[in-house]
C-alpha atoms as a PDB file:
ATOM      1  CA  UNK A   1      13.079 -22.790   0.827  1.00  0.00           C
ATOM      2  CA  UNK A   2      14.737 -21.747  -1.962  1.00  0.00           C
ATOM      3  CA  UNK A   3      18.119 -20.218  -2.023  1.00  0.00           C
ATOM      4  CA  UNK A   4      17.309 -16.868  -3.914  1.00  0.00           C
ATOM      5  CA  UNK A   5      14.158 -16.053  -1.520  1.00  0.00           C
ATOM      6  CA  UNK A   6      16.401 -17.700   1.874  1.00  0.00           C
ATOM      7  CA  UNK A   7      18.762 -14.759   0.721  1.00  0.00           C
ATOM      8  CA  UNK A   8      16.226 -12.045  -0.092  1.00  0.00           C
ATOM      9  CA  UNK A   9      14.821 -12.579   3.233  1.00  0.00           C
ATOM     10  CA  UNK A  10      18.125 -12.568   5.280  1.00  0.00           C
ATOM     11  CA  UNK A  11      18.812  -9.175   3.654  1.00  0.00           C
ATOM     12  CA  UNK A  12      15.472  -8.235   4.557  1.00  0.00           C
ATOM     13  CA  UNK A  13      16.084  -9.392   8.334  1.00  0.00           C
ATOM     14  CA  UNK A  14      19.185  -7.297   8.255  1.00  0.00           C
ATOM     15  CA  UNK A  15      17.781  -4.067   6.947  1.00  0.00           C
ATOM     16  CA  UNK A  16      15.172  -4.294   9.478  1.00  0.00           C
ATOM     17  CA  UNK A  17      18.137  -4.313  12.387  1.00  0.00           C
ATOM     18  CA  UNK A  18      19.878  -1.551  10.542  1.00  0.00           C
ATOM     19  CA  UNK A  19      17.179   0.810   9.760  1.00  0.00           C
ATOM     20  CA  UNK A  20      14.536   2.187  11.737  1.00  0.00           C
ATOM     21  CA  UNK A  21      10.589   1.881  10.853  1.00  0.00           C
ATOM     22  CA  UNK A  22      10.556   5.457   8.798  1.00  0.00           C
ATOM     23  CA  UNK A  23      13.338   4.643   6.877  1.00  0.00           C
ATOM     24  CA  UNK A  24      13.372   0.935   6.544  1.00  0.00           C
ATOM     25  CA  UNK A  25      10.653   1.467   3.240  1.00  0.00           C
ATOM     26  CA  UNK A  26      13.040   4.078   1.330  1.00  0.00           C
ATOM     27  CA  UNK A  27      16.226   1.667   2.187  1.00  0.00           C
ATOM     28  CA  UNK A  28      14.085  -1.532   0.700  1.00  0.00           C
ATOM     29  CA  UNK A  29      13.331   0.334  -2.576  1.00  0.00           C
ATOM     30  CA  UNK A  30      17.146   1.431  -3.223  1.00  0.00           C
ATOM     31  CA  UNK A  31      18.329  -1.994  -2.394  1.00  0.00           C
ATOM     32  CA  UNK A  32      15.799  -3.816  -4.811  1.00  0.00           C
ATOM     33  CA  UNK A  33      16.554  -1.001  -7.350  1.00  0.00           C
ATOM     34  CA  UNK A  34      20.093  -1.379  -7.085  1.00  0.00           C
ATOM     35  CA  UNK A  35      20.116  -5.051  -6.742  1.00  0.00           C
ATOM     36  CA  UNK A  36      17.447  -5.945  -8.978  1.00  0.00           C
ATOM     37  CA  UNK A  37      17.611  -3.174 -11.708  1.00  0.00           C
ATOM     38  CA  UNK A  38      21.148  -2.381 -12.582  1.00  0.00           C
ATOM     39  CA  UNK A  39      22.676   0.506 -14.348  1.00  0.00           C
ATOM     40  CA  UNK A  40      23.475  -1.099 -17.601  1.00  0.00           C
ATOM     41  CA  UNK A  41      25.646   1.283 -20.033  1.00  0.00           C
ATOM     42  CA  UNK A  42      24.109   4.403 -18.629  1.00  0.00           C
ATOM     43  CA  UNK A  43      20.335   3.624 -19.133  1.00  0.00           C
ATOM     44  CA  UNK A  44      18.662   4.193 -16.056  1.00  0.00           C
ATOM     45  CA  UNK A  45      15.341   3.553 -17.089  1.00  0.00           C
ATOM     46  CA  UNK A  46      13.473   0.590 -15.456  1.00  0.00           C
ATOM     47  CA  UNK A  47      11.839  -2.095 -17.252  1.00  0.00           C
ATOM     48  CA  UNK A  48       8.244  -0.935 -19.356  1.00  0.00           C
ATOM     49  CA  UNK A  49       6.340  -3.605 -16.996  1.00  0.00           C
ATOM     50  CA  UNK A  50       7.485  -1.699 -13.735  1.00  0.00           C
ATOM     51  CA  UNK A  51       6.456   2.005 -14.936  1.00  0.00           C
ATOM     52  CA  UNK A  52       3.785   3.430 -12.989  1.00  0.00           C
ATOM     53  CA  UNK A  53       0.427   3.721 -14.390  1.00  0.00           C
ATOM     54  CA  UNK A  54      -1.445   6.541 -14.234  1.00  0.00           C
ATOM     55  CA  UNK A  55      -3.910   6.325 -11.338  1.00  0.00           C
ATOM     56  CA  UNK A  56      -7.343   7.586 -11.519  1.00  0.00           C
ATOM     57  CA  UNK A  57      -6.704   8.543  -7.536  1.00  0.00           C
ATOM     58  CA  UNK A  58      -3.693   9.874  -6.094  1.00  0.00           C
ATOM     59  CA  UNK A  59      -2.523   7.137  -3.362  1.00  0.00           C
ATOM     60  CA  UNK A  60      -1.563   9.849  -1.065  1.00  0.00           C
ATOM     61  CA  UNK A  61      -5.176  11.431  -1.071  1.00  0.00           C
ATOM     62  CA  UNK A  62      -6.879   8.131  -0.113  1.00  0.00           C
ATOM     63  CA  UNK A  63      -3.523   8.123   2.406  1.00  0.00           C
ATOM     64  CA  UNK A  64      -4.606  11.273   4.172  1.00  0.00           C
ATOM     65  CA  UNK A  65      -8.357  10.864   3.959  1.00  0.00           C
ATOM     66  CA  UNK A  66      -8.578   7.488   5.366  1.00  0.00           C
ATOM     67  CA  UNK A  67      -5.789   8.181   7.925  1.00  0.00           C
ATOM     68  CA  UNK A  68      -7.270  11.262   9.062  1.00  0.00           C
ATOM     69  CA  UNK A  69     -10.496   9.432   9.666  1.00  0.00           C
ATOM     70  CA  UNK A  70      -9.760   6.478  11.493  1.00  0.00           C
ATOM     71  CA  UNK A  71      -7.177   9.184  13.560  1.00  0.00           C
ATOM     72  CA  UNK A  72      -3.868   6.786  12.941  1.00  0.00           C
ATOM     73  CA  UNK A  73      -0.902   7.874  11.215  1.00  0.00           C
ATOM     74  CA  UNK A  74       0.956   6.190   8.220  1.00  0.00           C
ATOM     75  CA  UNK A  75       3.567   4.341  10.616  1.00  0.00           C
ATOM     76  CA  UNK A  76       0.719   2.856  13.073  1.00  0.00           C
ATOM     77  CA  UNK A  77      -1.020   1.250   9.947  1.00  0.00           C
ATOM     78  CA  UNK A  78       2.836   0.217   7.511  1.00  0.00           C
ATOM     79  CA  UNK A  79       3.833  -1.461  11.274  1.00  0.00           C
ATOM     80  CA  UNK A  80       2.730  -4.956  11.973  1.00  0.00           C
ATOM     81  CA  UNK A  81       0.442  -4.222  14.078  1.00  0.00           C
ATOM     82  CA  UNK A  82      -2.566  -6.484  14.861  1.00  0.00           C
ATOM     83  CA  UNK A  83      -4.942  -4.149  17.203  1.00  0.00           C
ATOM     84  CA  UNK A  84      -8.667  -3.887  15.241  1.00  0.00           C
ATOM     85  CA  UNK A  85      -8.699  -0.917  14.405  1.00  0.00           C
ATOM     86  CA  UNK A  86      -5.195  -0.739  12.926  1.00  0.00           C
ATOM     87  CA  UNK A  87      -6.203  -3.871  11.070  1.00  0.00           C
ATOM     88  CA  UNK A  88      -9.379  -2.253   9.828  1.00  0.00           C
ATOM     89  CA  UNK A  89      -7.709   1.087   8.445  1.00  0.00           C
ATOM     90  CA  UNK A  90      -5.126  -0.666   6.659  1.00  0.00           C
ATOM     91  CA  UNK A  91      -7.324  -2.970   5.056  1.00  0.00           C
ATOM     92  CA  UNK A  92      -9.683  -0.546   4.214  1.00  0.00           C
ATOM     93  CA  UNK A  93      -6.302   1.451   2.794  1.00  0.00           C
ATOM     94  CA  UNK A  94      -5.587  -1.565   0.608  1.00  0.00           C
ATOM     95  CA  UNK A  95      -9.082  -1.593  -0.711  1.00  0.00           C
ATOM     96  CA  UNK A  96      -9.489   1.794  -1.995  1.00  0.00           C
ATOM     97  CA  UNK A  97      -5.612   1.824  -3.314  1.00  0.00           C
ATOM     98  CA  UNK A  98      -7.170  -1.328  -5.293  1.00  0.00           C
ATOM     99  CA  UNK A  99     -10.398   0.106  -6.061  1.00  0.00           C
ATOM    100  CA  UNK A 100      -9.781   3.696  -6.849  1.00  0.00           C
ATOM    101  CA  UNK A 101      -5.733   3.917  -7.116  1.00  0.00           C
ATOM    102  CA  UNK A 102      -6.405   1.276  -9.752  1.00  0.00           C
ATOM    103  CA  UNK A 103      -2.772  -0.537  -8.132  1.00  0.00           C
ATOM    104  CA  UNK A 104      -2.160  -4.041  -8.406  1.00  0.00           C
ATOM    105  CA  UNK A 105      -2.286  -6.561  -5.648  1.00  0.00           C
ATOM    106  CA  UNK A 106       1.412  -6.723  -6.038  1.00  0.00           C
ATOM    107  CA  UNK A 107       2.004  -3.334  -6.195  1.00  0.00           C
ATOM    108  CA  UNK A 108       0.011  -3.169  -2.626  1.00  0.00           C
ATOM    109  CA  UNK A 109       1.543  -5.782  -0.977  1.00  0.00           C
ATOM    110  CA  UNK A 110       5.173  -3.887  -2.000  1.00  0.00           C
ATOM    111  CA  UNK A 111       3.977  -1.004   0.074  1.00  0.00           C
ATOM    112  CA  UNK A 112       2.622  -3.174   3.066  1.00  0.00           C
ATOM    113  CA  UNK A 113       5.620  -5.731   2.893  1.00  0.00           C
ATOM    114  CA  UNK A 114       2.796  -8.376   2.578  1.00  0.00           C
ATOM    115  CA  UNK A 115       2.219 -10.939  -0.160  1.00  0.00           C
ATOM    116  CA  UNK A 116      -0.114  -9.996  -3.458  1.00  0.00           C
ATOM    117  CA  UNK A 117      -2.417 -12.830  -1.553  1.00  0.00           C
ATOM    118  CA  UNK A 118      -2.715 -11.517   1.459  1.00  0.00           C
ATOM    119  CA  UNK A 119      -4.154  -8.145  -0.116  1.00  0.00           C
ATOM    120  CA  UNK A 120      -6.997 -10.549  -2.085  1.00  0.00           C
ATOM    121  CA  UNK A 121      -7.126 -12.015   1.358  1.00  0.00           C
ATOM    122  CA  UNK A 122      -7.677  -8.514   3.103  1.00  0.00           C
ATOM    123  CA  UNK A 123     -10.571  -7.630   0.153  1.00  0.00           C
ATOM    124  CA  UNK A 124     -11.808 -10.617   0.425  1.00  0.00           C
ATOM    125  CA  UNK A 125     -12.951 -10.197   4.298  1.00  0.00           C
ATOM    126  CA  UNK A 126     -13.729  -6.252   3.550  1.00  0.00           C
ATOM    127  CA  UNK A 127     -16.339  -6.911   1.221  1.00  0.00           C
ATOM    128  CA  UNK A 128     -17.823  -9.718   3.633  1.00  0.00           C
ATOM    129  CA  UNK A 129     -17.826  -7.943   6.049  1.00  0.00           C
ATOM    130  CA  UNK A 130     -19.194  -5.080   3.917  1.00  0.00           C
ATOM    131  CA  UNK A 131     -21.618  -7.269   3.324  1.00  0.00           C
ATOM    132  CA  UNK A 132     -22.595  -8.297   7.133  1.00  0.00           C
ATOM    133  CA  UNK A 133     -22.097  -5.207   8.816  1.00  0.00           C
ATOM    134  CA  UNK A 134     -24.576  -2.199   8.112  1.00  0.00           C
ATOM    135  CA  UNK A 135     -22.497   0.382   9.870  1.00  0.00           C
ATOM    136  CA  UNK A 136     -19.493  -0.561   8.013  1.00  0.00           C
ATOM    137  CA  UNK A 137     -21.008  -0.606   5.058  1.00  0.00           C
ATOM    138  CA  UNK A 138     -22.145   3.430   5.929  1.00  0.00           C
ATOM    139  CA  UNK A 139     -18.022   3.851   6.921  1.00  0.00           C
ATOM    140  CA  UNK A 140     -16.951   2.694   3.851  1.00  0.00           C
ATOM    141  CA  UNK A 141     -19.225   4.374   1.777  1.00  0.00           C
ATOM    142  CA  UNK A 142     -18.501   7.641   3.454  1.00  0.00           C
ATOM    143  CA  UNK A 143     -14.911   7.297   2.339  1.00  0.00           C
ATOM    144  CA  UNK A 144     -15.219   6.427  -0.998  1.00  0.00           C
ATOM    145  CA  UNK A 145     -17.507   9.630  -1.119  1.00  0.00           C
ATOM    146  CA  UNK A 146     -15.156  11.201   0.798  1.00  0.00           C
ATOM    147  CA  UNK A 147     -12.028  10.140  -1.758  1.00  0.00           C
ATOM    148  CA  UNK A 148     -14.309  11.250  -4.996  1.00  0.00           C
ATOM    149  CA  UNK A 149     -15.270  14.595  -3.375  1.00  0.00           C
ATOM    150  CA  UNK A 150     -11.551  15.459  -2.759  1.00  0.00           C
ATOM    151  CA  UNK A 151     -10.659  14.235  -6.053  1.00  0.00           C
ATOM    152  CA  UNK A 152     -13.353  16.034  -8.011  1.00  0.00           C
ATOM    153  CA  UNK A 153     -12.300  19.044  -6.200  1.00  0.00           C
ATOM    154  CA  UNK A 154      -8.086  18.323  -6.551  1.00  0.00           C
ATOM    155  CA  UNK A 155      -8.590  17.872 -10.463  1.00  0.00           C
ATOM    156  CA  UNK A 156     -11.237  20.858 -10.700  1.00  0.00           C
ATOM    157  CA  UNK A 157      -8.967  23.626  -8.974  1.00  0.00           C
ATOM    158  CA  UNK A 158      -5.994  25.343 -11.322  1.00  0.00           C
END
């Protein structure tokens, strides 16, 4: 391996001992930000490449709408866990933050602690099975109904 990601992922070994599973995703993001984005003469801005989009869906509505209807909570789907229906919430998660938050694969697999190819992965076997499955086909169309209602109505209320 080489040395830079040997050391990234011993540090990430060690936060993982020192933190517990609702902290350990704030702790990552000030260590990268302090590590990887230093204070440089009192700019704090980060690089242009790293400032967030507007999204044409709030990731924490598709959060709470998916989550509430598969009946799991954030920490059962951000753990590694490989049950089926954990699996099939989270990648249905990563689809619609794709599809309707409009985020990267990168930007998905830093919120999953996965690699961007694992998310196209993830997709990938979504829309197969998307494709195979008739009911699953219904559940997923019921969310992304589900996500534009609650959007409509989010951006439509002063």
């Amino acid at each position: 391996m080489e040395p830079k990601r040997d050391f990234l992922l011993s540090e990430i070994k060690r936060m993982q001992r020192l933190y517990s599973r609702n902290e350990l995703p704030e702790a990552l993001a000030t260590y990268v930000e302090e590590r990887y984005y230093p204070r440089i003469a009192g700019v704090t801005e980060k690089p242009l490449k790293d400032i967030a989009l507007p999204t044409k869906v709030d990731i924490e509505l598709i959060k709470v709408i998916v989550l509430e209807y598969y009946g799991l909570s954030w920490t059962a789907v951000w753990t590694r866990n490989r049950k089926k229906d954990i699996v099939t919430a989270r990648n249905v998660l990563m689809y619609f933050f794709r599809t309707k938050g409009l985020l990267s694969f990168e930007k998905i697999g830093d919120i999953f602690l996965f690699d961007h190819s694992t998310i196209i992965h993830s997709k990938r076997r979504l829309l197969s099975r998307v494709e195979q499955d008739e009911d699953f086909r219904k559940e997923i169309e019921y969310l992304n109904q589900a996500i534009a209602t609650a959007y409509n109505n989010q951006t439509t209320t002063p």
